[in-house]
PDB file of N, CA and C in Angstrom:
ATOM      1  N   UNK A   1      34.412 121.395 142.768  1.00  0.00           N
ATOM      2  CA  UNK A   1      34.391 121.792 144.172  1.00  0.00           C
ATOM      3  C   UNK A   1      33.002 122.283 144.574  1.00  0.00           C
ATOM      4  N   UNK A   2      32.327 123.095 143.628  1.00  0.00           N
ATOM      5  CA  UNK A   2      30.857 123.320 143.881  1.00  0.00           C
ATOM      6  C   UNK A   2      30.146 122.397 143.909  1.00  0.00           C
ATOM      7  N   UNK A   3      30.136 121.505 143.236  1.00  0.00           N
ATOM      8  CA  UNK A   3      29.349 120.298 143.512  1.00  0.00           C
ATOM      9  C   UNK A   3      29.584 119.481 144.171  1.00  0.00           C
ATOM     10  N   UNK A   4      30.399 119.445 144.556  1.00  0.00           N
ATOM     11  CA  UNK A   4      30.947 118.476 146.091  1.00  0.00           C
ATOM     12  C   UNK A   4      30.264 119.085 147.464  1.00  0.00           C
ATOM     13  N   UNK A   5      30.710 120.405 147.405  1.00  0.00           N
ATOM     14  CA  UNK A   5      30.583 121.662 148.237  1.00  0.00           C
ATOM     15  C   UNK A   5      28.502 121.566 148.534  1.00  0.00           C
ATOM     16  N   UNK A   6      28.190 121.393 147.802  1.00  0.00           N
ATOM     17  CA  UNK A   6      26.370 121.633 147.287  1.00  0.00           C
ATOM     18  C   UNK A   6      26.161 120.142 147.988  1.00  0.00           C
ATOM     19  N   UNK A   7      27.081 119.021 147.736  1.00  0.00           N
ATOM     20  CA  UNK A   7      26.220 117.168 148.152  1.00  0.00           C
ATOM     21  C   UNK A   7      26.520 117.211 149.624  1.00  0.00           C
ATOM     22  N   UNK A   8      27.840 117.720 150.131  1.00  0.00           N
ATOM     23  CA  UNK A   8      28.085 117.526 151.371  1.00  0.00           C
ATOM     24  C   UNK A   8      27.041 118.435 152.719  1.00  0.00           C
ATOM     25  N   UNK A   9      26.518 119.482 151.947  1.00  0.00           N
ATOM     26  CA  UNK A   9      25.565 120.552 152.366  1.00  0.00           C
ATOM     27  C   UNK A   9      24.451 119.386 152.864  1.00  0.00           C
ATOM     28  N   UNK A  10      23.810 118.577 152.115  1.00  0.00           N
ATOM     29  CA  UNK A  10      22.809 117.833 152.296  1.00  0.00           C
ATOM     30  C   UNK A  10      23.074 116.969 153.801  1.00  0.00           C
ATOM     31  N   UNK A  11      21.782 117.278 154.562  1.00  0.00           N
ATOM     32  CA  UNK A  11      21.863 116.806 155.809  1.00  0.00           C
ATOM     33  C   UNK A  11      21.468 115.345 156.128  1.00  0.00           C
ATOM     34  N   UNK A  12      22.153 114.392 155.519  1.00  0.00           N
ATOM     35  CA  UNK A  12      21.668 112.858 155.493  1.00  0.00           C
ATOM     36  C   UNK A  12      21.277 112.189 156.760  1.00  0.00           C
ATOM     37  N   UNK A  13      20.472 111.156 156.896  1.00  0.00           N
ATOM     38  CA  UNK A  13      20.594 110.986 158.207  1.00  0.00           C
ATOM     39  C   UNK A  13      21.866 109.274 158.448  1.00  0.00           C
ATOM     40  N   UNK A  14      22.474 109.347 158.932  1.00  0.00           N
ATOM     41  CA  UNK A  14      23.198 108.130 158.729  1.00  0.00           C
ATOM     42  C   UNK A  14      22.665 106.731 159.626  1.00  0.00           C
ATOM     43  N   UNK A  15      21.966 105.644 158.974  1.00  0.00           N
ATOM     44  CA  UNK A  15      21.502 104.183 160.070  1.00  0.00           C
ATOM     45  C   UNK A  15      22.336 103.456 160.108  1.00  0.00           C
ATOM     46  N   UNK A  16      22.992 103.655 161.645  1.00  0.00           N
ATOM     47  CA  UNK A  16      23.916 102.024 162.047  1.00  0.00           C
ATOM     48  C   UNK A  16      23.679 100.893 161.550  1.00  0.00           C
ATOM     49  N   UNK A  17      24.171 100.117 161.381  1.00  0.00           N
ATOM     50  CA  UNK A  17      24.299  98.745 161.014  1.00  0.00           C
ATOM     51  C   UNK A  17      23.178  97.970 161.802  1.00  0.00           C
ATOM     52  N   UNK A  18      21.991  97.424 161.803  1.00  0.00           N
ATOM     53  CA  UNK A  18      21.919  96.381 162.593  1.00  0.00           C
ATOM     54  C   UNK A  18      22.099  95.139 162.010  1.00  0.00           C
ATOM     55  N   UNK A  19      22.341  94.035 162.956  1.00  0.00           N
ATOM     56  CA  UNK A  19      22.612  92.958 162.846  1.00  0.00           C
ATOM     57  C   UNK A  19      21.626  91.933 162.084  1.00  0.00           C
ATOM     58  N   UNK A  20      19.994  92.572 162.462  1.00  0.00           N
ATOM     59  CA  UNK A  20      19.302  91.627 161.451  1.00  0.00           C
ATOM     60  C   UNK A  20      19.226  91.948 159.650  1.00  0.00           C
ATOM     61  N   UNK A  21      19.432  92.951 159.825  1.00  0.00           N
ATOM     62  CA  UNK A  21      19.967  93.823 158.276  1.00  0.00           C
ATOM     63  C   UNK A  21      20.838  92.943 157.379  1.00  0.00           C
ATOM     64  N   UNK A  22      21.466  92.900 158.513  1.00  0.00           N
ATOM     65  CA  UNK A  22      23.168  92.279 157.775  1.00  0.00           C
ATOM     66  C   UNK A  22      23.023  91.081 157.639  1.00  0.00           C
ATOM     67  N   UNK A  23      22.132  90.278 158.349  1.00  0.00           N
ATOM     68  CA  UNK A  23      21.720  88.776 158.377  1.00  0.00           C
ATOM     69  C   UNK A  23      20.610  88.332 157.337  1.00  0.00           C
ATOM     70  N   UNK A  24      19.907  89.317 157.017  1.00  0.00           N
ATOM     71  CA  UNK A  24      19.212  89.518 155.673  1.00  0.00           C
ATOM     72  C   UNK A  24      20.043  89.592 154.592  1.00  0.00           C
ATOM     73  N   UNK A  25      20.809  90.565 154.541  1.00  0.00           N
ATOM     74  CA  UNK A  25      21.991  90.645 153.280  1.00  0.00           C
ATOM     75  C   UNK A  25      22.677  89.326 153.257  1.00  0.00           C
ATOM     76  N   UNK A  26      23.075  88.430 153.957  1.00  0.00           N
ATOM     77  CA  UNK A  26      23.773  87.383 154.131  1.00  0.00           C
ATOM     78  C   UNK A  26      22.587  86.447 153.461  1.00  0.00           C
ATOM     79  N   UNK A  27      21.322  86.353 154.150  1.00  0.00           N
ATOM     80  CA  UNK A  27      20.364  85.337 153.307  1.00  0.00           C
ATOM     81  C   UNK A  27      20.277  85.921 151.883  1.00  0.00           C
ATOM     82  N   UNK A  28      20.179  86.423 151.368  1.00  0.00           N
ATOM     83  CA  UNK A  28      19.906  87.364 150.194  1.00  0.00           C
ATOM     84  C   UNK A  28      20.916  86.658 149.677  1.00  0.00           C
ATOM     85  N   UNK A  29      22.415  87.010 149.899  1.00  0.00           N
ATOM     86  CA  UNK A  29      23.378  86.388 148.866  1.00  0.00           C
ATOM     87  C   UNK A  29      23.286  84.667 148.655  1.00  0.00           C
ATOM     88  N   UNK A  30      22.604  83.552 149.919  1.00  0.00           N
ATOM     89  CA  UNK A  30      23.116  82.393 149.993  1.00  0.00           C
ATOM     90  C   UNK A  30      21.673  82.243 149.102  1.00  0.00           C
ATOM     91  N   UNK A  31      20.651  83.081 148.876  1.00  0.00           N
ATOM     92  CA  UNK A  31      19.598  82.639 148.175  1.00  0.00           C
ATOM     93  C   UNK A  31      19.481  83.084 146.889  1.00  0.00           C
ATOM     94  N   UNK A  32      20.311  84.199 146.511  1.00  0.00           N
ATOM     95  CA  UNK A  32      21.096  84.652 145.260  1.00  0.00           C
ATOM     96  C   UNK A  32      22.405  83.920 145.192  1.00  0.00           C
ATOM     97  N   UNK A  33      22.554  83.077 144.248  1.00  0.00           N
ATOM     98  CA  UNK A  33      23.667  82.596 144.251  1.00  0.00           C
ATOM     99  C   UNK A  33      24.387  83.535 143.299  1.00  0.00           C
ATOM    100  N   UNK A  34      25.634  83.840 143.674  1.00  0.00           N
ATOM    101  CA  UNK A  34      26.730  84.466 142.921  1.00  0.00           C
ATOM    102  C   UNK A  34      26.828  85.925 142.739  1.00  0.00           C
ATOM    103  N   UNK A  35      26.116  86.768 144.092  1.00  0.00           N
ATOM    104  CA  UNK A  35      25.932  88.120 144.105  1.00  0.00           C
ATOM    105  C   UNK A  35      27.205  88.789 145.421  1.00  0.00           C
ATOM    106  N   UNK A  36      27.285  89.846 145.096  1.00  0.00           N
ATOM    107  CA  UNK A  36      27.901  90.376 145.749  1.00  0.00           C
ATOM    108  C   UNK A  36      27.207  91.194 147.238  1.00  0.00           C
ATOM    109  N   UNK A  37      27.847  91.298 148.150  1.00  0.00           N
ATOM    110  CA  UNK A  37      27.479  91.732 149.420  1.00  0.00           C
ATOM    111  C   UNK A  37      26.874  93.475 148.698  1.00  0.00           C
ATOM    112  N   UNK A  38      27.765  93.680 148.568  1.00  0.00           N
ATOM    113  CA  UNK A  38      26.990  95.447 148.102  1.00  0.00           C
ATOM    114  C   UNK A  38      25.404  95.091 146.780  1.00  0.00           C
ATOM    115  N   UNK A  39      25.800  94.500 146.425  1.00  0.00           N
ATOM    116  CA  UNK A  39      24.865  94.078 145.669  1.00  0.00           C
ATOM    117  C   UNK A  39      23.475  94.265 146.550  1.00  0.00           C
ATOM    118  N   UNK A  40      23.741  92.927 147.523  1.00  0.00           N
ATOM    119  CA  UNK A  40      22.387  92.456 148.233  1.00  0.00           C
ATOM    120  C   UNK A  40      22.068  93.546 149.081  1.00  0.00           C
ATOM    121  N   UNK A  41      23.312  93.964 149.426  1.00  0.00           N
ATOM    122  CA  UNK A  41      22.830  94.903 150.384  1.00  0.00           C
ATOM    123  C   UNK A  41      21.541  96.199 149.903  1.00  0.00           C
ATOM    124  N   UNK A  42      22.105  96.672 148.855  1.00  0.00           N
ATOM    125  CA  UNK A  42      21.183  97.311 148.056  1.00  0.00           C
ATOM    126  C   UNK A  42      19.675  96.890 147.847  1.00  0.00           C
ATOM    127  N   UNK A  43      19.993  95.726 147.838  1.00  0.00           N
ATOM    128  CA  UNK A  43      18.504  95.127 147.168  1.00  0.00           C
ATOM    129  C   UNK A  43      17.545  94.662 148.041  1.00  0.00           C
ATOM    130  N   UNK A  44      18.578  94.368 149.617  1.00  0.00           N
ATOM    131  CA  UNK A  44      17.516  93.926 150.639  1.00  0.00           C
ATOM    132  C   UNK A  44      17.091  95.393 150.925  1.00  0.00           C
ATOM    133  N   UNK A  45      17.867  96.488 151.240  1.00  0.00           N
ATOM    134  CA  UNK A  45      17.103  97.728 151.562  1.00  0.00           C
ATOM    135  C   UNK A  45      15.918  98.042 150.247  1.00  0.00           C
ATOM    136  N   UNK A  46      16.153  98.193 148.935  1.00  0.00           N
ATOM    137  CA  UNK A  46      14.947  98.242 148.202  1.00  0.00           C
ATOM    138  C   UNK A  46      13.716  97.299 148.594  1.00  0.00           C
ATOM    139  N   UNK A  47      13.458  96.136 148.824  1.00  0.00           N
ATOM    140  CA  UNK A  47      12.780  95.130 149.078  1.00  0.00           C
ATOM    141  C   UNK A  47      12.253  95.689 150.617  1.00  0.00           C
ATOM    142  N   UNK A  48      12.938  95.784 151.586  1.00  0.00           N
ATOM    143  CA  UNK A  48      12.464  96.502 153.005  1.00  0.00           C
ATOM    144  C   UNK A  48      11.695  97.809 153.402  1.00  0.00           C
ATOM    145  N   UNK A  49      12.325  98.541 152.181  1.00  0.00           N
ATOM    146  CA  UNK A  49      11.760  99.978 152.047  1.00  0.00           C
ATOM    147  C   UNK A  49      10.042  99.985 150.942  1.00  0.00           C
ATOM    148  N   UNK A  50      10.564  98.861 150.261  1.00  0.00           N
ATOM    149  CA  UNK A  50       9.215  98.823 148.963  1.00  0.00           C
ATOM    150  C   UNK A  50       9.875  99.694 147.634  1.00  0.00           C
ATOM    151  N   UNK A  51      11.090 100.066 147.702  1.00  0.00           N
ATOM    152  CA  UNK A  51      11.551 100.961 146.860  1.00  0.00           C
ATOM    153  C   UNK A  51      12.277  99.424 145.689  1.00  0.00           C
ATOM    154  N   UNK A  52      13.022 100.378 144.824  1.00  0.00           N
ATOM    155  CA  UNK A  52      13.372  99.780 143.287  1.00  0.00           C
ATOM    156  C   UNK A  52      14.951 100.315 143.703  1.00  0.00           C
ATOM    157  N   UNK A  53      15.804  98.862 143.808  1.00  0.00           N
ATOM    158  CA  UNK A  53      16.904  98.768 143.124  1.00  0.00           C
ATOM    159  C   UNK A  53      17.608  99.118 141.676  1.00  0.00           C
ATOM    160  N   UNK A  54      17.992 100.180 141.153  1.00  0.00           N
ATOM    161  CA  UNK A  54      18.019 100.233 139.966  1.00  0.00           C
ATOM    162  C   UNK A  54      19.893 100.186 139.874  1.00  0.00           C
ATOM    163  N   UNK A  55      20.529  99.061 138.712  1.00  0.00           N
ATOM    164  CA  UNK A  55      21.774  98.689 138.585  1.00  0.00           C
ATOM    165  C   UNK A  55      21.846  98.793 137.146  1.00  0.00           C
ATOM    166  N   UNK A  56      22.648  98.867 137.116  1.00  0.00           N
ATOM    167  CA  UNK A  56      23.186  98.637 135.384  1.00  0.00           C
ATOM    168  C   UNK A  56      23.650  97.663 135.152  1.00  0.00           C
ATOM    169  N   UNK A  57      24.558  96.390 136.363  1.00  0.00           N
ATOM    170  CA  UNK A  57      24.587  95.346 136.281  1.00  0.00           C
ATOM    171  C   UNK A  57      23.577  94.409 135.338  1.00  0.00           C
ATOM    172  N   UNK A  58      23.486  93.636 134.384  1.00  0.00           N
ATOM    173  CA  UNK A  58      22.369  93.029 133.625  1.00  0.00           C
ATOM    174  C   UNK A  58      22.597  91.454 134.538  1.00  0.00           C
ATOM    175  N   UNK A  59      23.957  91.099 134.590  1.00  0.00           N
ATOM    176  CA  UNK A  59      24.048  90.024 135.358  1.00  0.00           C
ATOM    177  C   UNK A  59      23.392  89.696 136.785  1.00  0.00           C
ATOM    178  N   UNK A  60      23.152  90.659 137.306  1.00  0.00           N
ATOM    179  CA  UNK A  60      22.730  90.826 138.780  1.00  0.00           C
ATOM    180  C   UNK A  60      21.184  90.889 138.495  1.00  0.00           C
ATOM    181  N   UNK A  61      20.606  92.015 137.769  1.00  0.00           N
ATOM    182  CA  UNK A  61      19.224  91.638 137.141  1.00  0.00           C
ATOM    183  C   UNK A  61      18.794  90.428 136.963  1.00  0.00           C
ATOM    184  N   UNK A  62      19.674  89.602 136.004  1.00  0.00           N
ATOM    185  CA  UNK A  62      18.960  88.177 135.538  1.00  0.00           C
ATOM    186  C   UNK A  62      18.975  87.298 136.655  1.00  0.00           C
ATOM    187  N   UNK A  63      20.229  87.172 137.563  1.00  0.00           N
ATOM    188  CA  UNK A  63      20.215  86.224 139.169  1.00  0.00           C
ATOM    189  C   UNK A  63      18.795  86.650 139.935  1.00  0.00           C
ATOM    190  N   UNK A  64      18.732  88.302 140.476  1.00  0.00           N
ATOM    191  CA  UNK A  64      18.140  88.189 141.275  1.00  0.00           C
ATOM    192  C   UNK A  64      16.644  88.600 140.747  1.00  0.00           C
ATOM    193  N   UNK A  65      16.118  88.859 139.596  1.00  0.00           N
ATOM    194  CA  UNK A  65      14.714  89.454 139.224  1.00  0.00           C
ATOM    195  C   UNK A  65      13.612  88.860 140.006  1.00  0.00           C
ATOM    196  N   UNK A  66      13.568  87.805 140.174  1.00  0.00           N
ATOM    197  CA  UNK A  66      12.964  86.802 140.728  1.00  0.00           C
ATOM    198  C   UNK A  66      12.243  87.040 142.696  1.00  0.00           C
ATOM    199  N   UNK A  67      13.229  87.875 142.913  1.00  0.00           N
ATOM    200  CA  UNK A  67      13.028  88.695 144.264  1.00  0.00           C
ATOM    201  C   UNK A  67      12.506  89.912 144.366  1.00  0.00           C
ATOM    202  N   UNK A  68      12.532  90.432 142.674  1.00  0.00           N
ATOM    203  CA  UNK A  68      11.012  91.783 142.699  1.00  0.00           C
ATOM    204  C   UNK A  68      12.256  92.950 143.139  1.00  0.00           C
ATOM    205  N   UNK A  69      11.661  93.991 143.008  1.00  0.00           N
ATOM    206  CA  UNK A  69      12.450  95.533 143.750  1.00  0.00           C
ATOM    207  C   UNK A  69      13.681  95.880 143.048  1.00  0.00           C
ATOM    208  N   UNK A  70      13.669  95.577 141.475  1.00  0.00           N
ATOM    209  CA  UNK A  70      15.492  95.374 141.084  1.00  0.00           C
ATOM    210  C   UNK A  70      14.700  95.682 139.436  1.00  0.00           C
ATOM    211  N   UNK A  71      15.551  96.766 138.534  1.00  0.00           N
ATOM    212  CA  UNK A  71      15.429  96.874 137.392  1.00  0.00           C
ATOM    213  C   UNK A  71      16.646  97.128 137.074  1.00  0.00           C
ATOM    214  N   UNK A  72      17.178  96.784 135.698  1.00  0.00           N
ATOM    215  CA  UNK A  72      17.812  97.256 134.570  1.00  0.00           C
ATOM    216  C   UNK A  72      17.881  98.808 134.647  1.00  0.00           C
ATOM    217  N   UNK A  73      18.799  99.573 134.669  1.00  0.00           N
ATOM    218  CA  UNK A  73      18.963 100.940 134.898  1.00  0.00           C
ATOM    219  C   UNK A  73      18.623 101.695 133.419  1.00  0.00           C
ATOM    220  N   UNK A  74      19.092 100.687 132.441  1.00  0.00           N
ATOM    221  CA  UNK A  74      19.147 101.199 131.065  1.00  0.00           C
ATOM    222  C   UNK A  74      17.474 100.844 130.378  1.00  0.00           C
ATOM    223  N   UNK A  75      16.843  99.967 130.795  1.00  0.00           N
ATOM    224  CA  UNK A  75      15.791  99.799 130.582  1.00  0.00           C
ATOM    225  C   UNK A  75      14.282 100.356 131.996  1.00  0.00           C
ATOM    226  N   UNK A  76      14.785 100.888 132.596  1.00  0.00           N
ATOM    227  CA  UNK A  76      13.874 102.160 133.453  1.00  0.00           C
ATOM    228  C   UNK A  76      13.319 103.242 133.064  1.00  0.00           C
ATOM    229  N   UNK A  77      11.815 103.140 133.045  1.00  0.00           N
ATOM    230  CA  UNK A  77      11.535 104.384 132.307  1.00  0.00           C
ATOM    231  C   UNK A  77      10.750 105.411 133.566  1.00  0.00           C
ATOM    232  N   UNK A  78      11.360 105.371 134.670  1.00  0.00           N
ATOM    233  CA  UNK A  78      11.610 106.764 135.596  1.00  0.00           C
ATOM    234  C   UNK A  78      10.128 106.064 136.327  1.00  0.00           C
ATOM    235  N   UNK A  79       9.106 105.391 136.106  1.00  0.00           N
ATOM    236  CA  UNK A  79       8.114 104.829 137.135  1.00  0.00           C
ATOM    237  C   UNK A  79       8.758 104.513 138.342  1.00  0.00           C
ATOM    238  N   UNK A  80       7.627 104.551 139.731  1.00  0.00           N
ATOM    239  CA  UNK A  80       7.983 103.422 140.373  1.00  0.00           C
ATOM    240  C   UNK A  80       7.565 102.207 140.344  1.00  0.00           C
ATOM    241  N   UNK A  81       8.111 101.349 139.330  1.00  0.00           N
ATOM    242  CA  UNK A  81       7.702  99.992 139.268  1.00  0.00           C
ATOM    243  C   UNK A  81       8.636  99.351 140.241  1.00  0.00           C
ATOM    244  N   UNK A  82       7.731  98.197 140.768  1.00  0.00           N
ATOM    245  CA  UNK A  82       8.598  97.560 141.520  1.00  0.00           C
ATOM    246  C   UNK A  82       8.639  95.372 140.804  1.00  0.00           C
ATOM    247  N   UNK A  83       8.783  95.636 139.888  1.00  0.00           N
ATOM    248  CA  UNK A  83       8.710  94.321 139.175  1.00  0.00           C
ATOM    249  C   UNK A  83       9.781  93.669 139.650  1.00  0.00           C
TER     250      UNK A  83
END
């Protein structure tokens, strides 16, 4: 309960949906073949922001590496690399 109590404290800011976002996530998956929407979604915001996708997925690693902004969670050694 304290730690729930302590994350919900945090004042996030929440971004609506836009439509070219989502139309990015949509190219992302038809140019990743065999990824999931949460997946891409993740990975187009890393890629947009310049930030690092980090998954534990290895399958999702090996599809999408190729698009940069995406590491292996288990093989991250806390840099910001953006390989």
């Amino acid at each position: 309960m304290e730690l729930m109590s302590a994350l919900l404290a945090y004042d996030f800011e929440e971004v609506p949906l836009k439509a070219d976002y989502a139309l990015a996530v949509l190219e992302h998956m038809a140019a990743v073949k065999g990824v999931t929407f949460y997946d891409s979604a993740y990975h187009v915001l890393a890629i947009r922001t310049k930030g690092l996708y980090l998954t534990a997925d290895k399958a999702y690693v090996k599809r999408a590496t190729r698009k940069g902004h995406v590491a292996l969670l288990a093989e991250w050694n806390g840099a910001s690399s953006t390989r």
